[in-house]
PDB file of N, CA and C in Angstrom:
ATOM      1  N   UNK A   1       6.676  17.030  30.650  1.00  0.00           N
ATOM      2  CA  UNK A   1       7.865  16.284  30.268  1.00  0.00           C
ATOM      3  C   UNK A   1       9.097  17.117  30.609  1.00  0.00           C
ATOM      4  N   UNK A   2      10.126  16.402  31.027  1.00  0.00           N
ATOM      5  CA  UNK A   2      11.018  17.114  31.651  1.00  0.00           C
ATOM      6  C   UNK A   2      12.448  17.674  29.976  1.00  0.00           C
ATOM      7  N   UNK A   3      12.826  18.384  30.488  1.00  0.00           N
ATOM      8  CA  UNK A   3      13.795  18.952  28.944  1.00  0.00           C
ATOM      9  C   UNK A   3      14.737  18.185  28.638  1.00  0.00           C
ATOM     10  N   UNK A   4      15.056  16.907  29.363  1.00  0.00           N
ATOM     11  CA  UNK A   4      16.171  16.178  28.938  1.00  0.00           C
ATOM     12  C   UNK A   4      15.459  15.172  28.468  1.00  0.00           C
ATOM     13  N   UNK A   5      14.174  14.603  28.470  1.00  0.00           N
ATOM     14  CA  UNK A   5      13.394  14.056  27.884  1.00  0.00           C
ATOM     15  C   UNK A   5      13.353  14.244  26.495  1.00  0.00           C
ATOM     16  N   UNK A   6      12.493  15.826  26.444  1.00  0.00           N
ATOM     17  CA  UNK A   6      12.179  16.248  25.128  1.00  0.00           C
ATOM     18  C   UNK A   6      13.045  16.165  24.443  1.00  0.00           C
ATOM     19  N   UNK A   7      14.613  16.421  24.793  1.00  0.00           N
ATOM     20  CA  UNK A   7      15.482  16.409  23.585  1.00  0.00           C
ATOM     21  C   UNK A   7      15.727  14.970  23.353  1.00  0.00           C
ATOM     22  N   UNK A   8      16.103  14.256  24.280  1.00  0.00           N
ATOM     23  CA  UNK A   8      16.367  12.521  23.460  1.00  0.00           C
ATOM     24  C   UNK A   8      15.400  12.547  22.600  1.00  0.00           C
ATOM     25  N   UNK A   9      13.815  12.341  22.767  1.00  0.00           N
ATOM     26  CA  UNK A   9      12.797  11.930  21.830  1.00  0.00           C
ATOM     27  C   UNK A   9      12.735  12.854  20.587  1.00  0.00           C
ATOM     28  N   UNK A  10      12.834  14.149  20.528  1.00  0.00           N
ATOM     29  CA  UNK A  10      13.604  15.000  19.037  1.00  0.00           C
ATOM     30  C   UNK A  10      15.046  14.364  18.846  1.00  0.00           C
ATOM     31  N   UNK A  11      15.722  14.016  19.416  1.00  0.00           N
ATOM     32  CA  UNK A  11      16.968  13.353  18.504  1.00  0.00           C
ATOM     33  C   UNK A  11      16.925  12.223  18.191  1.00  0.00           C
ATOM     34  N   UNK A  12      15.907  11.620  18.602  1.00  0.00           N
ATOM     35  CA  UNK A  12      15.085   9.946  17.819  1.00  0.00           C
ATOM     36  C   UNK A  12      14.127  10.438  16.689  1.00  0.00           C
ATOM     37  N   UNK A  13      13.664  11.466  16.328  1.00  0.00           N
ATOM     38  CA  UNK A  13      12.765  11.917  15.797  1.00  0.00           C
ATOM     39  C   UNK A  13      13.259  11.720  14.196  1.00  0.00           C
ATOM     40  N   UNK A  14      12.762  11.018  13.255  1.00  0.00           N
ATOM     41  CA  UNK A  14      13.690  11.112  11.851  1.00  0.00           C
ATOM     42  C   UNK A  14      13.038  12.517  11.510  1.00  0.00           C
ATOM     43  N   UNK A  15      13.864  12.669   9.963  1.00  0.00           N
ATOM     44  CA  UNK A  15      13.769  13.785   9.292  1.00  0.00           C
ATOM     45  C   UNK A  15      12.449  13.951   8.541  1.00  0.00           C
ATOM     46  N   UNK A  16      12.030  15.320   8.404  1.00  0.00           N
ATOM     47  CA  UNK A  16      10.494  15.908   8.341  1.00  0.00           C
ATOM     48  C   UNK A  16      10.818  14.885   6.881  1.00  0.00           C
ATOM     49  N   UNK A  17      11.630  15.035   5.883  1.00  0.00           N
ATOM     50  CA  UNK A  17      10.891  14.174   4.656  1.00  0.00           C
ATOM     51  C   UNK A  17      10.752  12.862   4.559  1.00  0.00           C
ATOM     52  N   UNK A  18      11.180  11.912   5.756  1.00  0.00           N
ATOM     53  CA  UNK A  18      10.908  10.502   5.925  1.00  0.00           C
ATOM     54  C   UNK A  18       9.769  10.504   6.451  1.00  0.00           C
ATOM     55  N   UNK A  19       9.480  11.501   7.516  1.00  0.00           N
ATOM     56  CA  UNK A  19       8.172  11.745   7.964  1.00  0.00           C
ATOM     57  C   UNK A  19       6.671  11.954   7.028  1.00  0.00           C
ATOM     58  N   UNK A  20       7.422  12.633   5.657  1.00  0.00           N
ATOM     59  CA  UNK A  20       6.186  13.315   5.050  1.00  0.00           C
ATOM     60  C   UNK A  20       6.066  11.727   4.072  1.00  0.00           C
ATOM     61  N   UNK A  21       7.246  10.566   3.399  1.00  0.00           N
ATOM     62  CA  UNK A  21       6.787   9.688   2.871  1.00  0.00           C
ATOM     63  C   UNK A  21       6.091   8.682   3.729  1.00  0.00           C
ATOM     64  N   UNK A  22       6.916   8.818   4.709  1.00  0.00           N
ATOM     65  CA  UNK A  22       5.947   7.664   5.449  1.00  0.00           C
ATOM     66  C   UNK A  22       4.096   7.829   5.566  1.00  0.00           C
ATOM     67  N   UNK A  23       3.776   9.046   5.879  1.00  0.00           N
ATOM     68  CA  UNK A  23       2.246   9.628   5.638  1.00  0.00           C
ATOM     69  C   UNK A  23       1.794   9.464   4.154  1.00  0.00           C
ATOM     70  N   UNK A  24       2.757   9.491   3.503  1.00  0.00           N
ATOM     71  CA  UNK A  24       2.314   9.603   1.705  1.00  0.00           C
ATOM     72  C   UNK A  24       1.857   7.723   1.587  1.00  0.00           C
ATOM     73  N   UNK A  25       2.797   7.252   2.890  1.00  0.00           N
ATOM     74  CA  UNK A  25       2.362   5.874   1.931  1.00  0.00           C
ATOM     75  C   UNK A  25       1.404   5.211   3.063  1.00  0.00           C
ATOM     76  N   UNK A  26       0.712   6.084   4.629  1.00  0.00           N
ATOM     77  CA  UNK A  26      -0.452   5.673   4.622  1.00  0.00           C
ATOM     78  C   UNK A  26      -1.320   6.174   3.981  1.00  0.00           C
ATOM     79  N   UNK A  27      -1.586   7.439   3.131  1.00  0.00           N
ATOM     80  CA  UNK A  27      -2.513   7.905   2.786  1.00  0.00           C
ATOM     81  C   UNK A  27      -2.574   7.016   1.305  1.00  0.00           C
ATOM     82  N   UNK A  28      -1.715   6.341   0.912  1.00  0.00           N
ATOM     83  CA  UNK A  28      -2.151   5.215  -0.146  1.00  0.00           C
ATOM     84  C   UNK A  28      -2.686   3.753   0.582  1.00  0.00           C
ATOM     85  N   UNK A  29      -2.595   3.384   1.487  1.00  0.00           N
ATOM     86  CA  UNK A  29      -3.426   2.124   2.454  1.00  0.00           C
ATOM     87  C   UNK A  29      -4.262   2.763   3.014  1.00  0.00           C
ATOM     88  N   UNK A  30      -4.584   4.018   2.744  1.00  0.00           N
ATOM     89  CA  UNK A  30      -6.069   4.465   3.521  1.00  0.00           C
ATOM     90  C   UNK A  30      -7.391   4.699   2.578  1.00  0.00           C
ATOM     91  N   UNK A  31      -7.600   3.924   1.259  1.00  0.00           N
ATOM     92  CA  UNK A  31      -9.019   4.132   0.756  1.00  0.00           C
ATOM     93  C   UNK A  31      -9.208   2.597   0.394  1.00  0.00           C
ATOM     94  N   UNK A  32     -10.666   2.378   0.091  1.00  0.00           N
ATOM     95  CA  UNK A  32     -10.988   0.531  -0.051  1.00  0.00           C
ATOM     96  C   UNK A  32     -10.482   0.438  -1.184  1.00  0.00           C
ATOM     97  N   UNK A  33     -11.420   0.702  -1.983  1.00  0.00           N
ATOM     98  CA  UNK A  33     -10.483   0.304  -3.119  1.00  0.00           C
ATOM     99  C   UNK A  33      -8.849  -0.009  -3.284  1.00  0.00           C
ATOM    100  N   UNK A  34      -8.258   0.830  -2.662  1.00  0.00           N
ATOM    101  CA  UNK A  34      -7.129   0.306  -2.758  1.00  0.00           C
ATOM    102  C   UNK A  34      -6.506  -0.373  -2.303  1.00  0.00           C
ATOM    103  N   UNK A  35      -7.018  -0.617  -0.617  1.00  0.00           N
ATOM    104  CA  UNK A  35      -6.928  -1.733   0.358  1.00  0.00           C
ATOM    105  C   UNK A  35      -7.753  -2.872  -0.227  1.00  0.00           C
ATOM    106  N   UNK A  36      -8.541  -3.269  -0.836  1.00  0.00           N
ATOM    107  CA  UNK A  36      -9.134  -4.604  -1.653  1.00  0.00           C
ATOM    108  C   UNK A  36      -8.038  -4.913  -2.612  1.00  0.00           C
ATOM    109  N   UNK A  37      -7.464  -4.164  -3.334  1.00  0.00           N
ATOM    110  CA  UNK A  37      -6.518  -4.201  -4.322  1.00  0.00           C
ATOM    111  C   UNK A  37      -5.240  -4.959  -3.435  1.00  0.00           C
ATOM    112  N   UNK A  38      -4.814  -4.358  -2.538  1.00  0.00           N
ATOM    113  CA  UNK A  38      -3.693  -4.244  -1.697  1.00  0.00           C
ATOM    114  C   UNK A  38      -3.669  -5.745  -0.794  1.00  0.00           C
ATOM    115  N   UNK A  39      -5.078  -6.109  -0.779  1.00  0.00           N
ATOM    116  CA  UNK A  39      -5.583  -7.398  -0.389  1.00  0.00           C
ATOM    117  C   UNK A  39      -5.460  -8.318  -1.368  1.00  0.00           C
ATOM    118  N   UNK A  40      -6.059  -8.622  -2.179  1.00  0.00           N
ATOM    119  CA  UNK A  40      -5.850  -9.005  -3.154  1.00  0.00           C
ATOM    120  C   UNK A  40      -4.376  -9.912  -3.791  1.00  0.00           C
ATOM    121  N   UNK A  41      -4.086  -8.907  -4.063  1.00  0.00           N
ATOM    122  CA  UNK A  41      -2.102  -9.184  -4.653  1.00  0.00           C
ATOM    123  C   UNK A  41      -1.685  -9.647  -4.035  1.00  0.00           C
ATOM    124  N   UNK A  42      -1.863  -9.490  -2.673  1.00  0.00           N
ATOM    125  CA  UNK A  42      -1.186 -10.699  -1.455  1.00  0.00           C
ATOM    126  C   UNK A  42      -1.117 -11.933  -1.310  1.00  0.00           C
ATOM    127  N   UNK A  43      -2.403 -12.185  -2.322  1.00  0.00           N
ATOM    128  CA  UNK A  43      -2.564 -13.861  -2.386  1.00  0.00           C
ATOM    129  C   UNK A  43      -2.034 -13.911  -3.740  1.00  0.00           C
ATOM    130  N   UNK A  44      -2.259 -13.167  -4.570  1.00  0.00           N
ATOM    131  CA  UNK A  44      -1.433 -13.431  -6.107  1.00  0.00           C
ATOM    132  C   UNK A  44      -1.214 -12.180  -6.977  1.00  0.00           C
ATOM    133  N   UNK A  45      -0.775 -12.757  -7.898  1.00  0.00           N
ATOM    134  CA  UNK A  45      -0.295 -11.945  -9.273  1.00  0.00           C
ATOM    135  C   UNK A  45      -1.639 -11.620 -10.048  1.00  0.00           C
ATOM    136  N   UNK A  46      -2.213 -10.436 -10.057  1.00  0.00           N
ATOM    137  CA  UNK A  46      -3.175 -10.294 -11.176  1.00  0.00           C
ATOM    138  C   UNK A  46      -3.238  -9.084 -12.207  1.00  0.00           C
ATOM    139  N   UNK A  47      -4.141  -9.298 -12.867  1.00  0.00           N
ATOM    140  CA  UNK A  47      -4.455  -7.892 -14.294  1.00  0.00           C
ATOM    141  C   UNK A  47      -5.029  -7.688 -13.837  1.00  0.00           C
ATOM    142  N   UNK A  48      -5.475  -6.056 -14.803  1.00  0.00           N
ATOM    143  CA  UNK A  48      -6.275  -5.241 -14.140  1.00  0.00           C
ATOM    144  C   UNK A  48      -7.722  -5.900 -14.712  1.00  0.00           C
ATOM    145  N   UNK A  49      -7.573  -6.591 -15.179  1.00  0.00           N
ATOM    146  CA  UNK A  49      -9.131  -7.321 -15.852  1.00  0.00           C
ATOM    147  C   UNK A  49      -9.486  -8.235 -14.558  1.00  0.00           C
ATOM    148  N   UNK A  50      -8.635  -8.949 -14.013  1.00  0.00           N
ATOM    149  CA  UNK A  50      -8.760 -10.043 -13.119  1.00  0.00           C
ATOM    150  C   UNK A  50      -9.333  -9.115 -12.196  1.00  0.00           C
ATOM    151  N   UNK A  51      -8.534  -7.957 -11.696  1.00  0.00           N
ATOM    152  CA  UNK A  51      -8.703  -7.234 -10.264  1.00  0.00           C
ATOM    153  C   UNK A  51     -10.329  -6.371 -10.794  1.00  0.00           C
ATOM    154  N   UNK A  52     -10.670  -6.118 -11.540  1.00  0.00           N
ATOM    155  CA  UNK A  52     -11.944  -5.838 -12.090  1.00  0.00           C
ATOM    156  C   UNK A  52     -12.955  -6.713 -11.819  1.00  0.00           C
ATOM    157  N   UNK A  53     -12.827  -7.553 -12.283  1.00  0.00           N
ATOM    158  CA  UNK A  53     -13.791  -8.645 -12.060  1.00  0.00           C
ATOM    159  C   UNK A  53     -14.077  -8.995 -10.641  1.00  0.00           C
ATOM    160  N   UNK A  54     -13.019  -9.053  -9.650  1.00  0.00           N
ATOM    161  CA  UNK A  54     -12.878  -9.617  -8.411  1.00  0.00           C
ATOM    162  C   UNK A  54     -13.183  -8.623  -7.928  1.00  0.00           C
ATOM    163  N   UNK A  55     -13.326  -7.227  -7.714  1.00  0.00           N
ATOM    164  CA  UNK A  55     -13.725  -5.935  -7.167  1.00  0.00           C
ATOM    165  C   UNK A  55     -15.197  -5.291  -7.629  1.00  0.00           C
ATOM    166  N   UNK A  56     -15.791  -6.091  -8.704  1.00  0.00           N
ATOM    167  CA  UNK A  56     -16.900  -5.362  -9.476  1.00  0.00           C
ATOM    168  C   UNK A  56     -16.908  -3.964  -9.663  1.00  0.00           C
ATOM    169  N   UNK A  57     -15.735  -3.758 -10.397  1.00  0.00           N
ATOM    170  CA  UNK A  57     -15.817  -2.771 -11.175  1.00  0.00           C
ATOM    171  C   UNK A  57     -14.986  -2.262 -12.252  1.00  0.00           C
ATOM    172  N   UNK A  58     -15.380  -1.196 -12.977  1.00  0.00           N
ATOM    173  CA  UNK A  58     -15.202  -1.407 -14.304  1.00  0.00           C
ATOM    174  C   UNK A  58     -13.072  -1.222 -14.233  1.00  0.00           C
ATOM    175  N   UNK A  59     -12.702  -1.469 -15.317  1.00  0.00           N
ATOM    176  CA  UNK A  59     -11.142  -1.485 -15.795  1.00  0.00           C
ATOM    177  C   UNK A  59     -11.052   0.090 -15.381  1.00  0.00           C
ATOM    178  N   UNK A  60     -10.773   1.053 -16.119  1.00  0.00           N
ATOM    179  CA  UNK A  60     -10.530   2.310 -15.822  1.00  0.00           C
ATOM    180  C   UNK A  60     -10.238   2.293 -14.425  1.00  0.00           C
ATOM    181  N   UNK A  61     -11.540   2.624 -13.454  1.00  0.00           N
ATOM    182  CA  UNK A  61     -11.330   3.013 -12.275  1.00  0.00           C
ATOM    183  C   UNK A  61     -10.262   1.798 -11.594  1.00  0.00           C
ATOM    184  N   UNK A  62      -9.984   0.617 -11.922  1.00  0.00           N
ATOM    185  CA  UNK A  62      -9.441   0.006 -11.033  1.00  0.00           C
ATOM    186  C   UNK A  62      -7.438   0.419 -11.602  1.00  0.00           C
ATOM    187  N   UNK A  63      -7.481   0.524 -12.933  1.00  0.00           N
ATOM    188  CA  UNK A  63      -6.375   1.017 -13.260  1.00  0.00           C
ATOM    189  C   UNK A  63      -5.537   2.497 -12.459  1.00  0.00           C
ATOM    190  N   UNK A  64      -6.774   3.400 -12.424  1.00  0.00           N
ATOM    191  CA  UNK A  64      -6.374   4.721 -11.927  1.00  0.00           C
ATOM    192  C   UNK A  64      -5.753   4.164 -10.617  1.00  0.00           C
ATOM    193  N   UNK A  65      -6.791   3.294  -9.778  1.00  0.00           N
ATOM    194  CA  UNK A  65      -6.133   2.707  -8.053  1.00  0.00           C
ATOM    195  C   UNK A  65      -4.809   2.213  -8.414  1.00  0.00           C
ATOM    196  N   UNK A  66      -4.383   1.659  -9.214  1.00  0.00           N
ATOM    197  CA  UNK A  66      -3.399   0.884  -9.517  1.00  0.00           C
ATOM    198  C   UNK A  66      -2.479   1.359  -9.751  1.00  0.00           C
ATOM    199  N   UNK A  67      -2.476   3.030 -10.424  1.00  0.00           N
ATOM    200  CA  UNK A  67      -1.849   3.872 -10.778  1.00  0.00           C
ATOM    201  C   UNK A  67      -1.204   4.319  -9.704  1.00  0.00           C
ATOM    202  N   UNK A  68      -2.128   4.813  -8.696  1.00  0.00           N
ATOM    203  CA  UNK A  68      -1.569   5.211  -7.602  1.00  0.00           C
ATOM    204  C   UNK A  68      -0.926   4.769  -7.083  1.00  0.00           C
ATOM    205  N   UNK A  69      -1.078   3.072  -6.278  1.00  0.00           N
ATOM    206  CA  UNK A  69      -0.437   2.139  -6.050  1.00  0.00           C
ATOM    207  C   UNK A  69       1.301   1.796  -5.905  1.00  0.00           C
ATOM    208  N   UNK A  70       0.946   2.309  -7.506  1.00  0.00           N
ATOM    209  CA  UNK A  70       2.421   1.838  -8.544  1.00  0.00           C
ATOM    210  C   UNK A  70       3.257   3.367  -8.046  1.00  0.00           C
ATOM    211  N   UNK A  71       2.461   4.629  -7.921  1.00  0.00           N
ATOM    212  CA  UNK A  71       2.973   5.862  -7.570  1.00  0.00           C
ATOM    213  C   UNK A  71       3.846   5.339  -6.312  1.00  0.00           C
ATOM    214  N   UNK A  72       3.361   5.298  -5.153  1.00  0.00           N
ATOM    215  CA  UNK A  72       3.697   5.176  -3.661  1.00  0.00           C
ATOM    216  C   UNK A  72       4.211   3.579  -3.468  1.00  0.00           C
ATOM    217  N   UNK A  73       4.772   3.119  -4.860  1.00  0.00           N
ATOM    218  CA  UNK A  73       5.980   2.289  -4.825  1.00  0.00           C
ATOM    219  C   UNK A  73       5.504   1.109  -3.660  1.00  0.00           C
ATOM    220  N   UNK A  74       3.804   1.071  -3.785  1.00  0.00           N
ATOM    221  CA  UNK A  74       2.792  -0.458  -2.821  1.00  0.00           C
ATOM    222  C   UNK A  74       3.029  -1.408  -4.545  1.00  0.00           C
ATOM    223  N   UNK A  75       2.940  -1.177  -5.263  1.00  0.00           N
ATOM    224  CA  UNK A  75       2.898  -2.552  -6.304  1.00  0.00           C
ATOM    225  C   UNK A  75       3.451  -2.206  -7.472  1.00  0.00           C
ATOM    226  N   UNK A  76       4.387  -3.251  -8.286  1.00  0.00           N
ATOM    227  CA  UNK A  76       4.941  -3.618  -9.240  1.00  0.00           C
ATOM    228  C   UNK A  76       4.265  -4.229 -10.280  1.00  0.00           C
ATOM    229  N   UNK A  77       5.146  -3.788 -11.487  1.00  0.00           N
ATOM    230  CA  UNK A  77       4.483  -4.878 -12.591  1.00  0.00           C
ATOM    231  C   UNK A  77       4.801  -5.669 -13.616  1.00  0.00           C
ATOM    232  N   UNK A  78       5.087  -6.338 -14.169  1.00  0.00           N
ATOM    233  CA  UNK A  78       5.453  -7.823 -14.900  1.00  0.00           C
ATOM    234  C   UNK A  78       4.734  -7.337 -16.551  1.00  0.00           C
ATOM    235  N   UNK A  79       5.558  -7.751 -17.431  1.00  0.00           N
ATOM    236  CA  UNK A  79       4.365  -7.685 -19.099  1.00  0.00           C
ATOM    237  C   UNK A  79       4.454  -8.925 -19.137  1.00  0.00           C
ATOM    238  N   UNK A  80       3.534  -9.356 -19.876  1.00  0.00           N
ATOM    239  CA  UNK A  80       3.729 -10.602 -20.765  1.00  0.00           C
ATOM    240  C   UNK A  80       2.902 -10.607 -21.963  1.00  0.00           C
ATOM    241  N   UNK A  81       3.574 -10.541 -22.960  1.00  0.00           N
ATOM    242  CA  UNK A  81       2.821 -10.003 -24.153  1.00  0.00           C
ATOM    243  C   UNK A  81       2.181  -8.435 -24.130  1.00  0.00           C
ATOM    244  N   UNK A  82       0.952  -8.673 -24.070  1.00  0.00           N
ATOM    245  CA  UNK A  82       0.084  -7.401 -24.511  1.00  0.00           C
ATOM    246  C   UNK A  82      -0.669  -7.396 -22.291  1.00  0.00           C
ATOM    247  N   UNK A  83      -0.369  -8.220 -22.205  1.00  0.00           N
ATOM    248  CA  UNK A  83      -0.494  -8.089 -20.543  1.00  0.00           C
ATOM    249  C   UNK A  83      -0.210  -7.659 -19.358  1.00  0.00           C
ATOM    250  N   UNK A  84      -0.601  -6.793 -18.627  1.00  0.00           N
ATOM    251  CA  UNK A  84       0.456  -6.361 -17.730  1.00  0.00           C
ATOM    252  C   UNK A  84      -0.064  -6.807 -16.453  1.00  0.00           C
ATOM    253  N   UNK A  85       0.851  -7.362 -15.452  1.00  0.00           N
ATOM    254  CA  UNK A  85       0.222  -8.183 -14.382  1.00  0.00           C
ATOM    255  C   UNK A  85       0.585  -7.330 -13.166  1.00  0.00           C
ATOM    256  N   UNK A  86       0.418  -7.306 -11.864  1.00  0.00           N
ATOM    257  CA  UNK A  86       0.368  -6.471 -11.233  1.00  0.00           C
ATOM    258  C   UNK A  86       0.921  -7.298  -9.882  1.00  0.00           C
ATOM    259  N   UNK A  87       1.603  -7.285  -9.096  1.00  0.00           N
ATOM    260  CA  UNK A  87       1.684  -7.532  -7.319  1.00  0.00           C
ATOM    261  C   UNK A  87       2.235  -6.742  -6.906  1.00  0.00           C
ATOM    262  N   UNK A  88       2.206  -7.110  -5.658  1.00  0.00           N
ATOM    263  CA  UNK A  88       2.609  -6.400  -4.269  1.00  0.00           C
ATOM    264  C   UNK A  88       4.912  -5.749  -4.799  1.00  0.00           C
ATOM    265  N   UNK A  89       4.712  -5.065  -4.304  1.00  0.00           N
ATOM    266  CA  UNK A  89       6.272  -4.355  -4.245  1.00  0.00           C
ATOM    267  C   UNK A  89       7.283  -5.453  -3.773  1.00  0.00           C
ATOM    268  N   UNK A  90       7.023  -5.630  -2.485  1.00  0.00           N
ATOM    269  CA  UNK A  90       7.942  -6.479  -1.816  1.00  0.00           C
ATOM    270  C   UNK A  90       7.014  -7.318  -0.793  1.00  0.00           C
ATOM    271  N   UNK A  91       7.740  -7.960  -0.108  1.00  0.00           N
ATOM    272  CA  UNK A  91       7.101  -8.520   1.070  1.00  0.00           C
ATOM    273  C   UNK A  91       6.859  -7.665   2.524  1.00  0.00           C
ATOM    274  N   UNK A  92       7.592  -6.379   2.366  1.00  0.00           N
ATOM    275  CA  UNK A  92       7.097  -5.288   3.486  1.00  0.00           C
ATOM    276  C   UNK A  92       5.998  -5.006   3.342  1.00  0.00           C
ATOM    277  N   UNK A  93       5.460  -4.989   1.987  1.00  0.00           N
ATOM    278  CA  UNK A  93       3.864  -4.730   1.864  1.00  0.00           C
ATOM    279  C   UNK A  93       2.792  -5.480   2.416  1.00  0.00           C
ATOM    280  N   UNK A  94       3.005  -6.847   2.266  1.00  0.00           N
ATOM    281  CA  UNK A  94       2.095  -7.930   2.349  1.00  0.00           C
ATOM    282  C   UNK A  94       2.257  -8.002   3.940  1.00  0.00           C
ATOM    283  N   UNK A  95       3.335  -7.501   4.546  1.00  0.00           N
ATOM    284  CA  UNK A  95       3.546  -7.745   5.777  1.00  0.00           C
ATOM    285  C   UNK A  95       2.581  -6.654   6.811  1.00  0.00           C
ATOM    286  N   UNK A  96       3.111  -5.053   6.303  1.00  0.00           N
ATOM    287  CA  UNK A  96       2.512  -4.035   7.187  1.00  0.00           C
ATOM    288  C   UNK A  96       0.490  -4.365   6.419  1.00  0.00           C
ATOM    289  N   UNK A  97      -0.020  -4.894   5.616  1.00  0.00           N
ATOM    290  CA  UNK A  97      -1.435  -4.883   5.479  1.00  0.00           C
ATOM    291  C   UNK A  97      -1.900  -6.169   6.581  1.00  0.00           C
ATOM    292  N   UNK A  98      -0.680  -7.077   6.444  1.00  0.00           N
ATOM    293  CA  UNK A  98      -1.162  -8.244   7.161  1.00  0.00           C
ATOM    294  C   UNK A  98      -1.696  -7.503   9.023  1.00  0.00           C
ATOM    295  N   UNK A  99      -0.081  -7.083   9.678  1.00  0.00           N
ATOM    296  CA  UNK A  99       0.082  -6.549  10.539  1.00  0.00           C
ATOM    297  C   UNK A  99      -1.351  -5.257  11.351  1.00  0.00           C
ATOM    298  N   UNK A 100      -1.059  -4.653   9.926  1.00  0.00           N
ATOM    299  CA  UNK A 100      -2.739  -3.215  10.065  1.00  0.00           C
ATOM    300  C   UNK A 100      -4.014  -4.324  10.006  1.00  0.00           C
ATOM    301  N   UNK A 101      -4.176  -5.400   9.633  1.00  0.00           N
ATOM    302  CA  UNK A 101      -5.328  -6.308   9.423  1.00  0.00           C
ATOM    303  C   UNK A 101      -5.689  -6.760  10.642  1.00  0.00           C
ATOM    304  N   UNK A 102      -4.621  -7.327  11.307  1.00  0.00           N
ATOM    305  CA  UNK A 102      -4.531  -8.048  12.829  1.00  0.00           C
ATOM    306  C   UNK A 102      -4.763  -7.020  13.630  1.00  0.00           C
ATOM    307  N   UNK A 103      -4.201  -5.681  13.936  1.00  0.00           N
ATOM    308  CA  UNK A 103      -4.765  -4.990  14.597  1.00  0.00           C
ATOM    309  C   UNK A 103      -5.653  -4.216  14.921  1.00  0.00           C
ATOM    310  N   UNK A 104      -6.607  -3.962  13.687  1.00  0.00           N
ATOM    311  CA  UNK A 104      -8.064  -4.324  13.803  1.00  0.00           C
ATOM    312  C   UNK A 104      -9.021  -5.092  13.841  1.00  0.00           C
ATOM    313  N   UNK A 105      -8.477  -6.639  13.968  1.00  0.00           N
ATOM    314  CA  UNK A 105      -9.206  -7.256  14.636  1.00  0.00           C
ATOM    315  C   UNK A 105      -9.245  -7.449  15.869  1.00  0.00           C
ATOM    316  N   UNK A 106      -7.964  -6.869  16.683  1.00  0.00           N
ATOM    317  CA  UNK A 106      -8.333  -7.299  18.093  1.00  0.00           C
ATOM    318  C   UNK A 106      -9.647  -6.466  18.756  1.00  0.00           C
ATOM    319  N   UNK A 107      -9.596  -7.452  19.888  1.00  0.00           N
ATOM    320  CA  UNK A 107     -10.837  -6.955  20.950  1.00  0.00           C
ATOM    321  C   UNK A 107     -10.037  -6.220  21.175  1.00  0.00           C
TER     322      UNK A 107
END
């Protein structure tokens, strides 16, 4: 690569800590569980009882995923009463899983 190259593409380059969240928030779309979860919410609003049931497995572990989730600012949450309901953050979410979905399906 020639040196007038290298420098345009380092001065397009964002900053190492946009760099390090952006990795923080694939390494939260990179385990199943949390991608089933992440699947999930896309079609609706659920508890962690609902997302239990629909994942077969127990409350705890699906809470801890959820925890994380809620960490790396992938999902929000709603009370109602003694309930706490769970979806997607925004629609950037539902969008980049849709997007990562399609591009493993191509041939």
């Amino acid at each position: 690569m020639e040196d007038s190259l290298v420098s345009k593409v380092k001065s397009a380059m964002p900053p190492e800590d946009d760099l390090f969240e952006v990795a923080e928030l694939f390494k939260a779309f990179g385990d199943m569980t949390r991608a089933k979860i992440i699947c999930a919410l896309s079609e609706s609003e659920l508890c962690v009882s609902d997302l239990a049931q629909l994942l077969e497995m127990n409350q705890s572990a699906v809470s801890h995923q959820l925890r994380l989730l809620k960490q790396a600012r992938l999902v929000k949450t709603r009370r109602d009463g003694k309930v706490r309901y769970y979806s997607l953050a925004d629609e950037h979410i539902k969008e980049m899983f849709k997007v990562a979905f399609e591009h493993v399906m191509e041939e």
